[in-house]
C-alpha atoms as a PDB file:
ATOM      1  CA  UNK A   1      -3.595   1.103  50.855  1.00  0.00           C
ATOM      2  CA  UNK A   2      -4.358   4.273  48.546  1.00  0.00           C
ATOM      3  CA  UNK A   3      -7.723   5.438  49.427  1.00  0.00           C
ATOM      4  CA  UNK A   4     -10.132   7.499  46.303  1.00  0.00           C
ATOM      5  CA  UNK A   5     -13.238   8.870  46.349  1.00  0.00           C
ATOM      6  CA  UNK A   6     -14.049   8.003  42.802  1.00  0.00           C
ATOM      7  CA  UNK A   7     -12.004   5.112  40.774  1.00  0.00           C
ATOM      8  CA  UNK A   8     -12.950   4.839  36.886  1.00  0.00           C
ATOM      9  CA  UNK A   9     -11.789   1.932  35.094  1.00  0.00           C
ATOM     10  CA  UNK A  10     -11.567   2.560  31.029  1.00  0.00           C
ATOM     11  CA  UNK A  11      -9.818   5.420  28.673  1.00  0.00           C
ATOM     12  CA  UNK A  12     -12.107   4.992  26.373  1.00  0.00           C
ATOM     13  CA  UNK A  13     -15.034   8.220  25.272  1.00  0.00           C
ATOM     14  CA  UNK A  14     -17.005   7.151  28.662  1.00  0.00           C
ATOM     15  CA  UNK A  15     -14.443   6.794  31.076  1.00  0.00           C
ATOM     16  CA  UNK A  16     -12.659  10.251  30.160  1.00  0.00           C
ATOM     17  CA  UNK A  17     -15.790  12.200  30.131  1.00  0.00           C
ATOM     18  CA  UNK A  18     -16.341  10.567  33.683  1.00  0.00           C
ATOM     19  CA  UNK A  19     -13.304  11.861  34.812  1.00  0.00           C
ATOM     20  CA  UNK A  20     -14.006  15.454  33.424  1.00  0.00           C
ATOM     21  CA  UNK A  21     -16.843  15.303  35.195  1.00  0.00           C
ATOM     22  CA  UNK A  22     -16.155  14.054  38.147  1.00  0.00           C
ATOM     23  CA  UNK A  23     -13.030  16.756  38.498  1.00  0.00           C
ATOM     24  CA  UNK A  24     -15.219  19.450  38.106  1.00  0.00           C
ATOM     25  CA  UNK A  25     -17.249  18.446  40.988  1.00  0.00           C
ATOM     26  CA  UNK A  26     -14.324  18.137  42.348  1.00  0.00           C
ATOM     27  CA  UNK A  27     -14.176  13.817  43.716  1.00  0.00           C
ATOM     28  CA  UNK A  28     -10.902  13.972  42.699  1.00  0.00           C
ATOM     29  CA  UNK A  29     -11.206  10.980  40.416  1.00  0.00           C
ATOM     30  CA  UNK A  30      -8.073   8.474  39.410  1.00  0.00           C
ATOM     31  CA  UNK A  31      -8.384   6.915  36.006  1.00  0.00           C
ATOM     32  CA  UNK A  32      -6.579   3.562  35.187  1.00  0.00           C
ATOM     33  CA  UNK A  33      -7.062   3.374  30.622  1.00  0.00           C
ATOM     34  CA  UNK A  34      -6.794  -0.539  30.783  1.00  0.00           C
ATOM     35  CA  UNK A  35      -5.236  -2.356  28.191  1.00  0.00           C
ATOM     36  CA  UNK A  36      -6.442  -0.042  25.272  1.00  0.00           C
ATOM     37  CA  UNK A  37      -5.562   3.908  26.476  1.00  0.00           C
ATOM     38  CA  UNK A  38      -8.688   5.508  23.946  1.00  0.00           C
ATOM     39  CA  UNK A  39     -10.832   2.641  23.126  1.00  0.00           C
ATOM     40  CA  UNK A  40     -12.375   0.429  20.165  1.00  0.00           C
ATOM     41  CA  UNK A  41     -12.795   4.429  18.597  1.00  0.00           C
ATOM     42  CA  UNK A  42      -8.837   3.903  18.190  1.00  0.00           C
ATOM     43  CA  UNK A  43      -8.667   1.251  16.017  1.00  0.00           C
ATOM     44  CA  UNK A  44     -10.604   3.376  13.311  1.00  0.00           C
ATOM     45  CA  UNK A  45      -9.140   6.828  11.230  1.00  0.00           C
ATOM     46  CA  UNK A  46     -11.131   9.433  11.087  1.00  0.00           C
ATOM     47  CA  UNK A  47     -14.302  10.208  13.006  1.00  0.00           C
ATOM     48  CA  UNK A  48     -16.835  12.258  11.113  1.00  0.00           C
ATOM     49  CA  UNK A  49     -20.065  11.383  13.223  1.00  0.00           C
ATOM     50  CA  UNK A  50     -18.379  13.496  16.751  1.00  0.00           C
ATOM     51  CA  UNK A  51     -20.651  16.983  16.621  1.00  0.00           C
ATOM     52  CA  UNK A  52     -18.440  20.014  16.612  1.00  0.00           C
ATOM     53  CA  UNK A  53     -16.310  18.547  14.060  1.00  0.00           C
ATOM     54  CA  UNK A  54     -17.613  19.461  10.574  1.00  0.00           C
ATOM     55  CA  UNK A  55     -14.437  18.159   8.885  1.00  0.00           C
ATOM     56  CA  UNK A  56     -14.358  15.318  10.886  1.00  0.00           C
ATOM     57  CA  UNK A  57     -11.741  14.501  13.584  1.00  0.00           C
ATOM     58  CA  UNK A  58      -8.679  11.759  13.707  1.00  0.00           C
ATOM     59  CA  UNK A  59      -9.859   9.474  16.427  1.00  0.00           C
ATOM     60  CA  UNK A  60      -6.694   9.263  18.424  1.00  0.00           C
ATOM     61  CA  UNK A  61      -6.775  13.130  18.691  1.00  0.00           C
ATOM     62  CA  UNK A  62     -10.070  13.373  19.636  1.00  0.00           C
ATOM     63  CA  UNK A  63      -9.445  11.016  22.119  1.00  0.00           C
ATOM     64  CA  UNK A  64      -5.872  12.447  23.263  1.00  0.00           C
ATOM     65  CA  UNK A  65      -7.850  15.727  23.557  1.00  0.00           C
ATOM     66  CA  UNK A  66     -10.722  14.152  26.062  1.00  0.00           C
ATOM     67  CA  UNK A  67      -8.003  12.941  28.072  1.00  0.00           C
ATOM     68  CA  UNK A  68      -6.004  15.962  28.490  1.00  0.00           C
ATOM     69  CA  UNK A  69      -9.238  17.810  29.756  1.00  0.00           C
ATOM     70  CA  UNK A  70      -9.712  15.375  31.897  1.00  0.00           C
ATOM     71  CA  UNK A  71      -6.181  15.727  32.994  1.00  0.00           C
ATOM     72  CA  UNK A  72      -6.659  19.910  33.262  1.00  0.00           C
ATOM     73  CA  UNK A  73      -9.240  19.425  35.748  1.00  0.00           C
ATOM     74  CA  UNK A  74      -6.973  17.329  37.932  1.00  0.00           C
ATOM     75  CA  UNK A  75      -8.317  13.534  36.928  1.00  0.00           C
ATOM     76  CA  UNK A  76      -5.465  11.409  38.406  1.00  0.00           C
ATOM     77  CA  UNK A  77      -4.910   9.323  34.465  1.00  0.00           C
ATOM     78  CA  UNK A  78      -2.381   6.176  34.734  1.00  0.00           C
ATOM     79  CA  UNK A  79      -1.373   3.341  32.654  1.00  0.00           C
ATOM     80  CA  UNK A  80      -2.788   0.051  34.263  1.00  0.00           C
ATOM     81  CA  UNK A  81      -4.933  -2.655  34.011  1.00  0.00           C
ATOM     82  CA  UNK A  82      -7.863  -3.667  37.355  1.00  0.00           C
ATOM     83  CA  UNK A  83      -7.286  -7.745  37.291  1.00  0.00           C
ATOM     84  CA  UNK A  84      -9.487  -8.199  40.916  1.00  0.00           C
ATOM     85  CA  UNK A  85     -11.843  -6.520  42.262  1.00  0.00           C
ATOM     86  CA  UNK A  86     -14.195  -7.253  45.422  1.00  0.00           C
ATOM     87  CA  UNK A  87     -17.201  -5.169  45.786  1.00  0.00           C
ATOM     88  CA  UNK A  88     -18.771  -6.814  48.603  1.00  0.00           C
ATOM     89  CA  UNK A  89     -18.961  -3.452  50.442  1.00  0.00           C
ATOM     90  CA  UNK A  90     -17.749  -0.072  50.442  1.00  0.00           C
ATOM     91  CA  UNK A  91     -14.847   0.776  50.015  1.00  0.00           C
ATOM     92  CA  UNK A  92     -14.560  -1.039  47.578  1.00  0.00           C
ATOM     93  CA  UNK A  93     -11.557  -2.885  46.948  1.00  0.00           C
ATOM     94  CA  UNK A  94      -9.760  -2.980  43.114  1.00  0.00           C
ATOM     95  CA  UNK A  95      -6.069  -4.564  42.679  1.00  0.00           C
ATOM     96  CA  UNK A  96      -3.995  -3.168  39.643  1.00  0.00           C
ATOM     97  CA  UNK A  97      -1.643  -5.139  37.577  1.00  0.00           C
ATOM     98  CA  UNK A  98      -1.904  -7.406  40.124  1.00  0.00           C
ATOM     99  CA  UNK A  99       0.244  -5.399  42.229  1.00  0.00           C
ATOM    100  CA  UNK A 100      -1.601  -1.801  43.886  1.00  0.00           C
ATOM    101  CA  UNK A 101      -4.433  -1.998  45.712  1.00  0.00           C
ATOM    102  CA  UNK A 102      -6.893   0.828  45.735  1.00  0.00           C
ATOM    103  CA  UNK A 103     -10.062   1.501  47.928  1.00  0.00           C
ATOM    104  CA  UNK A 104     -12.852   3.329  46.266  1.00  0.00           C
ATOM    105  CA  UNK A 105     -15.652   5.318  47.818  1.00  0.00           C
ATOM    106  CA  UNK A 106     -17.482   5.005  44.397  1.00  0.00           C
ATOM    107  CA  UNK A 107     -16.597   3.078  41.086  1.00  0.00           C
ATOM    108  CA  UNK A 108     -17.659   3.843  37.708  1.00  0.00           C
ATOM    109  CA  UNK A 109     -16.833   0.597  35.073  1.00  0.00           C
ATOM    110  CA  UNK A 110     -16.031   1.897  31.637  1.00  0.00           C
ATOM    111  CA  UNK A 111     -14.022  -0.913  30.482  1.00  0.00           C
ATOM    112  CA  UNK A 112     -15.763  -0.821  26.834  1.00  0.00           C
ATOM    113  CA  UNK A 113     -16.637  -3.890  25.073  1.00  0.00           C
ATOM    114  CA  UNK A 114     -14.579  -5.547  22.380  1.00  0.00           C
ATOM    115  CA  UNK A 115     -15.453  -6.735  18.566  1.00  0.00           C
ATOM    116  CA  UNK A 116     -15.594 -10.401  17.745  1.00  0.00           C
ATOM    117  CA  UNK A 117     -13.024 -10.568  14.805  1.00  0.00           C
ATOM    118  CA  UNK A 118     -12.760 -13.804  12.513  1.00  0.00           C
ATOM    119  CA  UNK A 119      -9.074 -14.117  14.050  1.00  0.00           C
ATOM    120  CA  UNK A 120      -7.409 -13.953  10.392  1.00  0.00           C
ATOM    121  CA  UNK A 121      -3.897 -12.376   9.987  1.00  0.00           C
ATOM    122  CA  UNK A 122      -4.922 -10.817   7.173  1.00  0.00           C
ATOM    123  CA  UNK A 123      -7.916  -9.326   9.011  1.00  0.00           C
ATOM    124  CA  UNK A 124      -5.329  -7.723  11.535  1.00  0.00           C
ATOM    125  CA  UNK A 125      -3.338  -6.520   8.961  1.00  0.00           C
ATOM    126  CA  UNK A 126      -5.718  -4.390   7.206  1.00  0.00           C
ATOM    127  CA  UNK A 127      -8.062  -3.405  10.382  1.00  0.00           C
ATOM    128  CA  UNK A 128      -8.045   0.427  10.210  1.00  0.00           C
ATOM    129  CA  UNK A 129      -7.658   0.122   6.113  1.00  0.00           C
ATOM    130  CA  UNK A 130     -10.382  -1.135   4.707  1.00  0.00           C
ATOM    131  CA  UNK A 131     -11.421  -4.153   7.831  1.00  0.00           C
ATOM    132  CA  UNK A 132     -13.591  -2.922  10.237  1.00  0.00           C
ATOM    133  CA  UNK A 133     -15.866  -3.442  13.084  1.00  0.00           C
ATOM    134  CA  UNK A 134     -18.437  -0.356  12.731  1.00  0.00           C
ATOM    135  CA  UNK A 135     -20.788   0.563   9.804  1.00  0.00           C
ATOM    136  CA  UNK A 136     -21.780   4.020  11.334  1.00  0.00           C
ATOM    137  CA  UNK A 137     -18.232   4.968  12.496  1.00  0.00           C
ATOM    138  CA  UNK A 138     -16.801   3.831   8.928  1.00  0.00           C
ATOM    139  CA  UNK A 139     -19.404   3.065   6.521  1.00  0.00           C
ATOM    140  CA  UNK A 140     -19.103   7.120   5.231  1.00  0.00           C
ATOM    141  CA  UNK A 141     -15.495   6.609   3.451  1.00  0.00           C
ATOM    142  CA  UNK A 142     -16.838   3.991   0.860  1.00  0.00           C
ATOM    143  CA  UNK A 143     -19.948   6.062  -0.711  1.00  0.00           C
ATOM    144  CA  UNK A 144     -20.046   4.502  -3.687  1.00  0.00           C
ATOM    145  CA  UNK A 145     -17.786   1.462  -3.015  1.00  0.00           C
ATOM    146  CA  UNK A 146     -18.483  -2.205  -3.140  1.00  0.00           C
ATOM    147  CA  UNK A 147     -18.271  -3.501   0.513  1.00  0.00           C
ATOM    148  CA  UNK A 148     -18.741  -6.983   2.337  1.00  0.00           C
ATOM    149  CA  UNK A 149     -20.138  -7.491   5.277  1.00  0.00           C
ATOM    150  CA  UNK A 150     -19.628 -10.456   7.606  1.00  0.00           C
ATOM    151  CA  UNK A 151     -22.646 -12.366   9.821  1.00  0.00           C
ATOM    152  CA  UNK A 152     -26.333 -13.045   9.437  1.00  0.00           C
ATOM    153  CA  UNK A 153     -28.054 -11.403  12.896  1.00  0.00           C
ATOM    154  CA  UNK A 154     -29.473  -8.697  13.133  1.00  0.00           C
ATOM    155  CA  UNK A 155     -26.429  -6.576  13.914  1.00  0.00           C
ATOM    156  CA  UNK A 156     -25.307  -7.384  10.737  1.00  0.00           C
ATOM    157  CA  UNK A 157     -28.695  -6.872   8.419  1.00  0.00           C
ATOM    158  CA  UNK A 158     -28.548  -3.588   9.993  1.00  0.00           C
ATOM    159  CA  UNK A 159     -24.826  -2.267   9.248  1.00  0.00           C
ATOM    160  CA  UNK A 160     -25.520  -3.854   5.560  1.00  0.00           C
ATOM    161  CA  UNK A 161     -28.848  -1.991   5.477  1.00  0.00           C
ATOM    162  CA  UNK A 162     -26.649   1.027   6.457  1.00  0.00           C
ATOM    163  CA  UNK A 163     -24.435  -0.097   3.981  1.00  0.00           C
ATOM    164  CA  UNK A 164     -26.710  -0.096   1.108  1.00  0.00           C
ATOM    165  CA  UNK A 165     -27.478   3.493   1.475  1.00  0.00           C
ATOM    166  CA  UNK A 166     -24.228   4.874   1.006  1.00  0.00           C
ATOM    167  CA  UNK A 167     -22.052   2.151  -1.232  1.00  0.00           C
ATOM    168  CA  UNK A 168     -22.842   0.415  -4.731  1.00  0.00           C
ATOM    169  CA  UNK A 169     -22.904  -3.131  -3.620  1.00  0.00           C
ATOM    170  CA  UNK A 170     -23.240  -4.868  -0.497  1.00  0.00           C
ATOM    171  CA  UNK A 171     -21.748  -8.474   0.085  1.00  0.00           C
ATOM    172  CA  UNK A 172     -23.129 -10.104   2.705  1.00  0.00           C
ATOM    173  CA  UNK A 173     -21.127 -13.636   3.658  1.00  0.00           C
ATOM    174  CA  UNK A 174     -23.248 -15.392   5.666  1.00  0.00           C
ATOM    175  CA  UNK A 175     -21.906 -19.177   7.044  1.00  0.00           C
ATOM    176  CA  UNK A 176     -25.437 -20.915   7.107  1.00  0.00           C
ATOM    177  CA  UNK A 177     -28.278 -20.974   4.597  1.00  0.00           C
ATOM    178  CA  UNK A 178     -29.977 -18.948   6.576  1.00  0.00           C
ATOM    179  CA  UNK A 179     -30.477 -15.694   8.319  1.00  0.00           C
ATOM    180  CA  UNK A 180     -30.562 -15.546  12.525  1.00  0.00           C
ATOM    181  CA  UNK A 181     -31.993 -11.951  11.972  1.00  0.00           C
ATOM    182  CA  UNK A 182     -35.687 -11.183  13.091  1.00  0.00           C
ATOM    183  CA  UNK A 183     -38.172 -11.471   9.823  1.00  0.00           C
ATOM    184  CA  UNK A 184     -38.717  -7.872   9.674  1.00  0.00           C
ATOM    185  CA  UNK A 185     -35.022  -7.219   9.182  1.00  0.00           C
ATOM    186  CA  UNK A 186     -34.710 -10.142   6.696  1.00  0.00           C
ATOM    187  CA  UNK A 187     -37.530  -8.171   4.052  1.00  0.00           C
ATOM    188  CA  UNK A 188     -35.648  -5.469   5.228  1.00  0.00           C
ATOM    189  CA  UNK A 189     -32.325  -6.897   3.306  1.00  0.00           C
ATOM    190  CA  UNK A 190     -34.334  -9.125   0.710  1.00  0.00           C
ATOM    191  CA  UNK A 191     -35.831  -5.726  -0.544  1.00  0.00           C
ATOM    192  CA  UNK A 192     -33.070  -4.013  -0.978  1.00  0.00           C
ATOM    193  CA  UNK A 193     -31.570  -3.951  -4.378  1.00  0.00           C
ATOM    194  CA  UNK A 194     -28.024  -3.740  -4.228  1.00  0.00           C
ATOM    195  CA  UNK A 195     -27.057  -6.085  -1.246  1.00  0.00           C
ATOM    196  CA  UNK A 196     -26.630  -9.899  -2.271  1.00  0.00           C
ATOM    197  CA  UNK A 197     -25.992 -12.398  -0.100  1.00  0.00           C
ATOM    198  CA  UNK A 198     -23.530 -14.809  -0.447  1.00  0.00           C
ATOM    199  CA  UNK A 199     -24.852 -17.984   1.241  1.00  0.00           C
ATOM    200  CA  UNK A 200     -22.981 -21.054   2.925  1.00  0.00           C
ATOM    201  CA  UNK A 201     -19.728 -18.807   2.462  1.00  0.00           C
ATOM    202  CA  UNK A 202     -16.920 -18.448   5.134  1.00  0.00           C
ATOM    203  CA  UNK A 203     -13.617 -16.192   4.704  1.00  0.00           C
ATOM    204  CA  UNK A 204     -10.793 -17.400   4.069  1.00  0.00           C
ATOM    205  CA  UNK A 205      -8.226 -14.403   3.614  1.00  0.00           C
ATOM    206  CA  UNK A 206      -8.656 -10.324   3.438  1.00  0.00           C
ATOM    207  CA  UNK A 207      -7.202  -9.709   0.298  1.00  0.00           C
ATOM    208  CA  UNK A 208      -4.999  -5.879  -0.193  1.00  0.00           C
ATOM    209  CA  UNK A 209      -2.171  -3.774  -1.086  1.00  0.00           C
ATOM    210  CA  UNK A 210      -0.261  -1.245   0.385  1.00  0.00           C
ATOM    211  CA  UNK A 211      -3.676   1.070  -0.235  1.00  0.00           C
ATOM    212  CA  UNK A 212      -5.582  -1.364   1.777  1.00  0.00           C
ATOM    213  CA  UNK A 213      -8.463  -3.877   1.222  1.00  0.00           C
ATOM    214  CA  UNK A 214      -9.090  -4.922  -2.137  1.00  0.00           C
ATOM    215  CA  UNK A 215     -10.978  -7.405  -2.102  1.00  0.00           C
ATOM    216  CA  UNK A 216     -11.746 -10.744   0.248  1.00  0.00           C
ATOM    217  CA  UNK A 217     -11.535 -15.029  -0.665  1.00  0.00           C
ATOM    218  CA  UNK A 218     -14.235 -17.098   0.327  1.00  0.00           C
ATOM    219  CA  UNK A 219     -14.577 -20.410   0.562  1.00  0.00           C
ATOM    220  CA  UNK A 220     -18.030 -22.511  -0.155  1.00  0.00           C
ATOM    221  CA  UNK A 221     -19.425 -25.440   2.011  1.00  0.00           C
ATOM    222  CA  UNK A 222     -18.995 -27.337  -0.820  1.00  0.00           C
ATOM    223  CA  UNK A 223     -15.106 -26.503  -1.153  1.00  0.00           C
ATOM    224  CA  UNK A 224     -15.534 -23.571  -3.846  1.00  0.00           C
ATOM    225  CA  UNK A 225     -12.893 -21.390  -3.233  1.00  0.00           C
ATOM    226  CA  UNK A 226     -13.517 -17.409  -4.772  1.00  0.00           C
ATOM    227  CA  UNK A 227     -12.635 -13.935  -4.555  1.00  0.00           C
ATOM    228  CA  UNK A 228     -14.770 -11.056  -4.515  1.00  0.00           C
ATOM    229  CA  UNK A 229     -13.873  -7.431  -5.029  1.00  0.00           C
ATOM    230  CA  UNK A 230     -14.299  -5.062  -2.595  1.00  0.00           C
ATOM    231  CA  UNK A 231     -13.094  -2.043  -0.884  1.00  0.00           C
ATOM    232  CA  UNK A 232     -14.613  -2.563   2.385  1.00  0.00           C
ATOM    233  CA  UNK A 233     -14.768  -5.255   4.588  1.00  0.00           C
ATOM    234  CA  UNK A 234     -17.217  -4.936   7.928  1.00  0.00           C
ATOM    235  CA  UNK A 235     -17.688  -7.161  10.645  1.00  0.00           C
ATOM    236  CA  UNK A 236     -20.620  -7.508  12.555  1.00  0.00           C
ATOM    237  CA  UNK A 237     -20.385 -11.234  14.341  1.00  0.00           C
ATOM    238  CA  UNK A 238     -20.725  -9.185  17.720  1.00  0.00           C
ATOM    239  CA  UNK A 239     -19.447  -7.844  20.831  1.00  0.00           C
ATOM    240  CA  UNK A 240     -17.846  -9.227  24.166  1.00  0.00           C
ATOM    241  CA  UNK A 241     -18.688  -6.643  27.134  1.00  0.00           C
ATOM    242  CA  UNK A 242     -15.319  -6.012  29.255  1.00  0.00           C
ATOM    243  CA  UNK A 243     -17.235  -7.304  32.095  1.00  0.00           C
ATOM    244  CA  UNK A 244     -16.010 -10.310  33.164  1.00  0.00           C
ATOM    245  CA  UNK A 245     -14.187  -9.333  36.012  1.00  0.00           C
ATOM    246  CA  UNK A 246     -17.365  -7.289  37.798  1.00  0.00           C
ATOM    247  CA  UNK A 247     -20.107 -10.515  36.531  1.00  0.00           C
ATOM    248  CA  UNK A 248     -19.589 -11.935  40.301  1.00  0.00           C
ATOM    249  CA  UNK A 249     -20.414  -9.100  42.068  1.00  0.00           C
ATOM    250  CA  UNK A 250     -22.894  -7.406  39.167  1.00  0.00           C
ATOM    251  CA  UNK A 251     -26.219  -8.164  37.448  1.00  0.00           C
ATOM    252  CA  UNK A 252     -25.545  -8.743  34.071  1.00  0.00           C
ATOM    253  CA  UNK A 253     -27.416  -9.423  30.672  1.00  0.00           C
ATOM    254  CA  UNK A 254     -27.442 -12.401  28.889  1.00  0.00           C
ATOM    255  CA  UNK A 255     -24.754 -11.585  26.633  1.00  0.00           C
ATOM    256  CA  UNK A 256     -22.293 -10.198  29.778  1.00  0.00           C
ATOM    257  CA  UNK A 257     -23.901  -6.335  29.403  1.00  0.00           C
ATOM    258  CA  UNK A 258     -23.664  -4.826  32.753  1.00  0.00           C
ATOM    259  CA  UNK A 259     -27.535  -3.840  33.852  1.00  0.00           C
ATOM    260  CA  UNK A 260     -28.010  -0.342  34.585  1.00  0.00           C
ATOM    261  CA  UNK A 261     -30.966   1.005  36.581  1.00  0.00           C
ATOM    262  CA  UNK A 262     -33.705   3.480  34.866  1.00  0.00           C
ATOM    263  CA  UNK A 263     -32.432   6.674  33.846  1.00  0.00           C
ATOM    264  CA  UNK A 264     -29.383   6.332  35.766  1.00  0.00           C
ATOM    265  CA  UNK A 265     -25.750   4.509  35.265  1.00  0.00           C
ATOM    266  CA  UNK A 266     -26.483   2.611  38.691  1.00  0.00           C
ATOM    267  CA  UNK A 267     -25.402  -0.671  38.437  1.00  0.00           C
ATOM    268  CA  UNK A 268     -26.685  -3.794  41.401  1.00  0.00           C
ATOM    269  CA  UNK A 269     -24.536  -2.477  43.972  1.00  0.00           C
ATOM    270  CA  UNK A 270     -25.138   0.977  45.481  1.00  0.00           C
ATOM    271  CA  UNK A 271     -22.031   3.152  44.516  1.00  0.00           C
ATOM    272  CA  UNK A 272     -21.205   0.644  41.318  1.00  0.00           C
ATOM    273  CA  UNK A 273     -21.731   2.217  38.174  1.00  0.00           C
ATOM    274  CA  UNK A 274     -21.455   1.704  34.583  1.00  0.00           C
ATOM    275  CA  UNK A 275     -21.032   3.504  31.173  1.00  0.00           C
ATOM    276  CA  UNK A 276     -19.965   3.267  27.696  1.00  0.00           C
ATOM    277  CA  UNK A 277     -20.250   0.316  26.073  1.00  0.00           C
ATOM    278  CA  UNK A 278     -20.019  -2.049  28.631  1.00  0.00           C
ATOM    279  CA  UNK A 279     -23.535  -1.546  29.474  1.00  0.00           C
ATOM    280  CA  UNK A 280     -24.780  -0.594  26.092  1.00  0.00           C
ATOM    281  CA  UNK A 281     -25.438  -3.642  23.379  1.00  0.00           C
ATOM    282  CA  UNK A 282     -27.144  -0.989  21.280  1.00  0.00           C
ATOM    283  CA  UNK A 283     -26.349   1.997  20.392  1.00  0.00           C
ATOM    284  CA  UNK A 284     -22.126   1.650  20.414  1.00  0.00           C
ATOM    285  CA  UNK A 285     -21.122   4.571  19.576  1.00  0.00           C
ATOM    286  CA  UNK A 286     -18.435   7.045  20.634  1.00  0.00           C
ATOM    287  CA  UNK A 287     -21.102   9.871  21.326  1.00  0.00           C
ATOM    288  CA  UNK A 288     -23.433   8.102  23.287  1.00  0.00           C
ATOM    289  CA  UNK A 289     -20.773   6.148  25.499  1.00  0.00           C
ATOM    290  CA  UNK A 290     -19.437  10.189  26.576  1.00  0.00           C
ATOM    291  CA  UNK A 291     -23.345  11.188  27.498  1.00  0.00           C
ATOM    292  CA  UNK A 292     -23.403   8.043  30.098  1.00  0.00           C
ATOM    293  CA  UNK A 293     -19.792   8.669  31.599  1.00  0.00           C
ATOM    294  CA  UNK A 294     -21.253  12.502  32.549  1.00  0.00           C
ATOM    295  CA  UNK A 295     -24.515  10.357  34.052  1.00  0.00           C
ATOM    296  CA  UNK A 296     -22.054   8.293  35.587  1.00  0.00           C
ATOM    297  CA  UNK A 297     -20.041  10.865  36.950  1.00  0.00           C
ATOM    298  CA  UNK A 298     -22.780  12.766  37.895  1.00  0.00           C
ATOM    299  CA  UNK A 299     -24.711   9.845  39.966  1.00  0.00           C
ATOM    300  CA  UNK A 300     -21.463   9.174  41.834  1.00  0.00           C
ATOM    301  CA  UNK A 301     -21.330  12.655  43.013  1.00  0.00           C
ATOM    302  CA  UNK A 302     -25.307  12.740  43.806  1.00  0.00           C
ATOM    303  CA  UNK A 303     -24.528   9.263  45.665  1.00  0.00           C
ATOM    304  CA  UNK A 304     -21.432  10.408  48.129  1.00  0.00           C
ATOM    305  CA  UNK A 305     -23.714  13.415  48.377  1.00  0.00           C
ATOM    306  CA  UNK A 306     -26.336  11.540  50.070  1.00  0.00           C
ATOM    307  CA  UNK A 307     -23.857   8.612  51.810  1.00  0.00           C
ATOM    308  CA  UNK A 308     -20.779  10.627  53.204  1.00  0.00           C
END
């Protein structure tokens, strides 16, 4: 049974930057990407949020180029996916592909989260031109546009919000006659001039061309069927944490968010930790998933430090 001092599980912004990190402090780290080598930041185009890029950055190179450092340092990076783990003690014990087993002296989850989609083959066919799952990442290509966005929490009052201040009109399409968003965030939305809110309303079909979205069908409770134009068309019906497989041996949220301790990416079992978006319902974003794989990375090394 291969033996590691540091396994990280995820290829996504955290779990790279963990491995940079965790090379140069030399824990000799192997990396298994899971089922999506780069993350959720590669089903988008061009990243213009990622400081150090004033022209912005295509997200699969920016994420190619974290993994090669990773790789320069001497992070071990292979294709597979962890499908059992047991953490009951240390080493801890993580099966790949059902096949390899691996015991790890530390483990660092970075297995991401993943956007709720409406499951719509037209919604897969235009994700990544014009259909997407990320205001902030995306919201900058349609200054000026007329966009729709899907849901009525407050995840979604907030990307429309975010909306408004870049494009012309904002759609929202909400299934009940009601918000689920806080009250504050609902005068937030009712005060703002250019987002209306299309009530009762469910999609039935992304509508495009070859250029992408143009424009999406609805349907009414009452059987009203409609299209709306748009260039833009934003989901925001939530996220699903990657943590399924850790929830019997980790504390989790309510929503499946693994828990993290204070100021540090320590998870409910000593040598456990977590980073990127699996422990983050907030902030989602490709920057701030990076910062907590270096915490990560560096509370792994502070922890065989202290337990060697």
């Amino acid at each position: 049974m291969a033996k590691v001092r540091c396994l990280i599980l995820g290829g996504g912004p955290a779990g790279y930057t963990a491995a940079i990190y965790a090379s140069r402090a030399g824990l000799e780290p192997v990396l298994y990407e899971g089922m999506e080598p780069g993350g959720q930041l590669t089903t988008t185009t061009v990243v213009e949020n990622f400081p150090g890029f004033p022209g912005g950055i295509d997200a699969n190179s920016l994420m190619d180029g974290m993994r090669k450092q990773a790789g320069s340092f001497g992070a071990s990076i292979r294709r597979g996916t962890a499908t059992s783990v047991d953490l009951s003690e240390r080493p801890f014990k993580v099966t790949i592909d059902g096949k390899e087993t691996l015991e790890a002296e530390t483990l660092i989850v970075a297995t991401g989260a993943t956007a709720k989609y409406l499951g719509l083959p037209s919604e897969e066919k235009f994700r990544g031109l014009g259909v997407s799952a990320c205001a902030t990442c995306d919201g900058f290509f349609y200054r000026g546009k007329d966009v729709a966005v899907v849901g009525g929490g407050d995840t979604a009052c907030e990307e429309a919000l975010y909306l408004a201040g870049l494009c012309r009109k904002v759609y929202m399409i909400v299934r009940r006659d009601v918000f689920r968003a806080s009250k504050a965030m609902q005068e937030k939305v009712f005060g703002a001039s250019n987002i209306e809110v299309l009530w009762k309303c469910q999609t039935r079909e992304v509508l495009g061309d070859d250029s992408g979205v143009t424009g999406v069908r609805l349907v009414r409770e009452s059987g009203e069927v409609f299209d709306i134009p748009v260039d833009g068309f934003f989901l925001a019906i939530g996220h699903h944490p990657n943590s399924d497989l850790f929830a019997p041996w980790l504390e989790t949220d309510e929503k499946g968010y693994i828990v993290t301790s204070g100021k540090t990416q320590e998870t409910s079992v000593p040598g456990v930790f977590a980073a990127g978006d699996v422990q983050d319902p907030v902030y989602r974003q490709a920057i701030t998933a990076a910062a907590t794989g270096c915490r990560a990375a560096r509370d792994a090394e502070r922890f065989l430090l202290e337990n060697d």
